[in-house]
Protein backbone atom coordinates (compact mmCIF):
# COMPACT_ATOMS: atom_id res chain seq x y z
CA UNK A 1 -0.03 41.73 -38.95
CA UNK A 2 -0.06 40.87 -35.32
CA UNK A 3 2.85 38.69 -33.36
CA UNK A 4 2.52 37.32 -29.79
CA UNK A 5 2.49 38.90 -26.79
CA UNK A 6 5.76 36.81 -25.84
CA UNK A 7 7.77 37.39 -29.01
CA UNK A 8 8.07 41.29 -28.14
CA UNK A 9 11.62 41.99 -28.51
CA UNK A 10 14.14 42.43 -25.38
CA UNK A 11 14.70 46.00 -24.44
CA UNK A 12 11.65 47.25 -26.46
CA UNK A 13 9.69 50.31 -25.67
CA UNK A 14 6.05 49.30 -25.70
CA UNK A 15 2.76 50.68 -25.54
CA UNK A 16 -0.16 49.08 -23.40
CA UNK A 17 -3.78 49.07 -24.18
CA UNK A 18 -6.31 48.81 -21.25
CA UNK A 19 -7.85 45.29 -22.64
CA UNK A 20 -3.95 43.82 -21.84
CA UNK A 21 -4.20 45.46 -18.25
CA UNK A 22 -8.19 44.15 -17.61
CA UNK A 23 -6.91 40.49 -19.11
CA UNK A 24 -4.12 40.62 -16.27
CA UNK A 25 -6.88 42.11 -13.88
CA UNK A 26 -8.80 38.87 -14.55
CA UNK A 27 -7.25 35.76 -13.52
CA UNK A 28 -10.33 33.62 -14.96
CA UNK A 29 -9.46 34.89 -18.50
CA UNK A 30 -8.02 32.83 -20.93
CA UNK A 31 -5.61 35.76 -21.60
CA UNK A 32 -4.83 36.18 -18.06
CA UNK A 33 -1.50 34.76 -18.22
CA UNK A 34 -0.07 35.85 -21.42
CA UNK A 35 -1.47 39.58 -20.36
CA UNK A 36 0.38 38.91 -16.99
CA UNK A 37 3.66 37.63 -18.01
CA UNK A 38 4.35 41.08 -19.86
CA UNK A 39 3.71 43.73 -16.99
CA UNK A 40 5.65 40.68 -14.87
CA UNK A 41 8.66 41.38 -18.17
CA UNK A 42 8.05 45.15 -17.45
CA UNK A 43 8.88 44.73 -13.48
CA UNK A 44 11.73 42.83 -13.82
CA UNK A 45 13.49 45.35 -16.71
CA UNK A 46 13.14 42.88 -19.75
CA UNK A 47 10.90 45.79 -21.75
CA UNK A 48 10.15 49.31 -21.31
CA UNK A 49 6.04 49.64 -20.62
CA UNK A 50 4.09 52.96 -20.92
CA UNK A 51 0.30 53.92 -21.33
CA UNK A 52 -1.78 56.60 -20.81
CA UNK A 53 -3.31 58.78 -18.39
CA UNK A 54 -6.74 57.86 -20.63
CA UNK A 55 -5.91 54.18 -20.38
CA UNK A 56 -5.15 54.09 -16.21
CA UNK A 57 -8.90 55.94 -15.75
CA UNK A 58 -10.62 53.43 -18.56
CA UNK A 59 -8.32 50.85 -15.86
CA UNK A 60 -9.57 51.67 -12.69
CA UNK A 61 -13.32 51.89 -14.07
CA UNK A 62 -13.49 48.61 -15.88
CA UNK A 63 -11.56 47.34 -12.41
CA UNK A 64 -14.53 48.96 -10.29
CA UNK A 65 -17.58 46.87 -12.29
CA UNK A 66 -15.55 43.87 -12.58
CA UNK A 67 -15.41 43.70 -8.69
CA UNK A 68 -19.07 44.50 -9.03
CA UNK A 69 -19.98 41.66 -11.31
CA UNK A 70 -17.35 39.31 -8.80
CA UNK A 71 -19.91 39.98 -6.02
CA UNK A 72 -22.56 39.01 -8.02
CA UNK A 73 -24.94 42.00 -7.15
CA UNK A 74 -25.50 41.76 -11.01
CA UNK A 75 -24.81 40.10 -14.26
CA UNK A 76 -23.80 42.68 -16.86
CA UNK A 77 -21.46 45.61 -17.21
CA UNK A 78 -24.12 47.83 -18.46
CA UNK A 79 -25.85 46.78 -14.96
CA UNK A 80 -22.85 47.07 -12.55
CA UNK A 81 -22.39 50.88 -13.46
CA UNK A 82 -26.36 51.49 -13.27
CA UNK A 83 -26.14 50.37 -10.13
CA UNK A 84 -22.97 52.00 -8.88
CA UNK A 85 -24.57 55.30 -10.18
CA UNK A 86 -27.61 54.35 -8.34
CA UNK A 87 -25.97 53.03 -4.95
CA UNK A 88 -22.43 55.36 -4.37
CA UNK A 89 -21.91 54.03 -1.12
CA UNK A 90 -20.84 50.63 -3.30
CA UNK A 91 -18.31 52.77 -4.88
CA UNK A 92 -16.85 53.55 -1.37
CA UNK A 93 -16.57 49.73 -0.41
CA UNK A 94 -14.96 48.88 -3.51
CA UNK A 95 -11.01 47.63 -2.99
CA UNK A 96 -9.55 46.52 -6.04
CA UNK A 97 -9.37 49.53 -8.12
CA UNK A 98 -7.35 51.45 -5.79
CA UNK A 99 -4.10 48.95 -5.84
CA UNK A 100 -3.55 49.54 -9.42
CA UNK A 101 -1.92 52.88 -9.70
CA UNK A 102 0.52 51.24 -6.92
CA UNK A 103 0.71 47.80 -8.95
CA UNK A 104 1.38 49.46 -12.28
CA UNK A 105 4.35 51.81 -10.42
CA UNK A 106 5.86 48.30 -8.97
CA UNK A 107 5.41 46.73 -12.89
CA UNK A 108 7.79 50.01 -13.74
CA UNK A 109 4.74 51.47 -16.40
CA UNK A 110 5.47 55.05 -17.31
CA UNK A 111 1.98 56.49 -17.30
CA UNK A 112 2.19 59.34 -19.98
CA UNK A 113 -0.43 62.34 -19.84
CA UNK A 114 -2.12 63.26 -22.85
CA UNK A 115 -2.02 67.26 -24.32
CA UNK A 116 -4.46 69.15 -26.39
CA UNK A 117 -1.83 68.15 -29.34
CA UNK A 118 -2.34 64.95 -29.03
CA UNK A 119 -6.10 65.07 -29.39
CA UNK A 120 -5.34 67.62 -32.50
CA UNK A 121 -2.87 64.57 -33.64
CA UNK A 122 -5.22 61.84 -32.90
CA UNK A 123 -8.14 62.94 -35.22
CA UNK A 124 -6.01 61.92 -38.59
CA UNK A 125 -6.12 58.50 -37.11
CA UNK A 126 -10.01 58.92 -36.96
CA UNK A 127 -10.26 60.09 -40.56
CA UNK A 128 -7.75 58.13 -42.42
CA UNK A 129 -7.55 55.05 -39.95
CA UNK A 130 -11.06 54.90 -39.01
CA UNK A 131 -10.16 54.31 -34.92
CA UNK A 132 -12.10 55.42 -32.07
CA UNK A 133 -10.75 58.39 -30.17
CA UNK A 134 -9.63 56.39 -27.39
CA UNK A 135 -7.45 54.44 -29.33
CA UNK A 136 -6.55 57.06 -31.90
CA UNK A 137 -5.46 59.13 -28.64
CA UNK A 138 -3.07 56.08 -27.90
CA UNK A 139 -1.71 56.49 -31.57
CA UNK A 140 -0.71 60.07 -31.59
CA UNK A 141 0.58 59.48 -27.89
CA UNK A 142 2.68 56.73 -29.73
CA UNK A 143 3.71 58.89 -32.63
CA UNK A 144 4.64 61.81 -29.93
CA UNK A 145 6.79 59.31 -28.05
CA UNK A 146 8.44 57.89 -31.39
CA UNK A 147 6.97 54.38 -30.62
CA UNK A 148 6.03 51.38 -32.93
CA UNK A 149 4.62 48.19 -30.36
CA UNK A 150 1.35 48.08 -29.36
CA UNK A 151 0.68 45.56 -26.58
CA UNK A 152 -3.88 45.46 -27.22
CA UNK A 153 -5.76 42.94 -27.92
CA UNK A 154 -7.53 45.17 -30.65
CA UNK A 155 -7.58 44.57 -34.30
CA UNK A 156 -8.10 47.58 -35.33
CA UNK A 157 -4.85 48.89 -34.75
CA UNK A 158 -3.73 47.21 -37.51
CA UNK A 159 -4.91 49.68 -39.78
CA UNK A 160 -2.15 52.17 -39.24
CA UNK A 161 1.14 51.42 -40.80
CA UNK A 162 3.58 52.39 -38.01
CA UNK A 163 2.09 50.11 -35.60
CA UNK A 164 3.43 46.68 -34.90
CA UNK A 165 0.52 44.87 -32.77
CA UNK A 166 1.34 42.21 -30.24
CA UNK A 167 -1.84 40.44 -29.07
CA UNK A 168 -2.08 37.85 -26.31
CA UNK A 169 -4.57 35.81 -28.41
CA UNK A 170 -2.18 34.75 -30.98
């Protein structure tokens, strides 16, 4: 079962899924603000915030083609990264992706690096859990770090017992 974004407890440690960081990336979503408010908690001391090494790269990619798709060079995802592959002098005039590893130090998020044991740990998420390795990789990162909250906006983490999902949807 999933709780609010805004009901995560006072002094908790909690683990951030790239989908909260692109919502607070995207000030036209309607999960902008919720997604905002918690790395804004995270700055100011009110909770702990980590991710991963995996989750900063998936980050500053999906921060690179929405910058793409805000110039309107093209409609679709799929399209923006054809066309950065095609055209890497876009890449070069791109600006928004490289603020965020200085943003997410100033929101105080401990960016945690992922080891070959976690991506041994992260398969029995795959097999008995039935995640995808990114998020399974987030899981075992989790278990490693003797976590429990999950700030995603991704259902499927419900599946695994130890996890205790806070979603800015709710």
């Amino acid at each position: 079962m999933s709780h609010p974004l805004s009901q995560i407890p006072h002094n908790a440690a909690v683990m951030v899924d790239v989908n909260v960081f692109v919502y607070a990336l995207t000030p036209q979503s309607n999960l902008h603000y919720p997604c905002r408010e918690l790395l804004e908690r995270g700055a100011y001391g009110e909770v702990t915030l980590y991710t991963t090494v995996s989750v900063v790269a998936d980050v500053l990619h999906r921060a690179m083609v929405l910058e793409v798709l805000a110039q309107k060079q093209v409609q679709r995802s799929a399209d923006a990264v054809a066309l950065l592959k095609q055209q890497p002098d876009i890449v070069a005039g791109l600006t928004r992706y490289r603020t965020i590893l200085r943003d997410l130090r100033q929101a105080r998020i401990d960016i945690l690096a992922l080891t070959y044991r976690d991506l041994h740990a992260s398969r029995v998420y795959r097999e008995h859990h039935g995640l995808l390795v990114n998020d399974s990789l987030i899981v075992a990162v989790m278990q490693r770090e003797r976590m429990s909250f999950l700030a995603t906006n991704d259902s499927d983490f419900e599946r695994v017992p130890h996890i205790v999902a806070y979603m800015p949807n709710l």
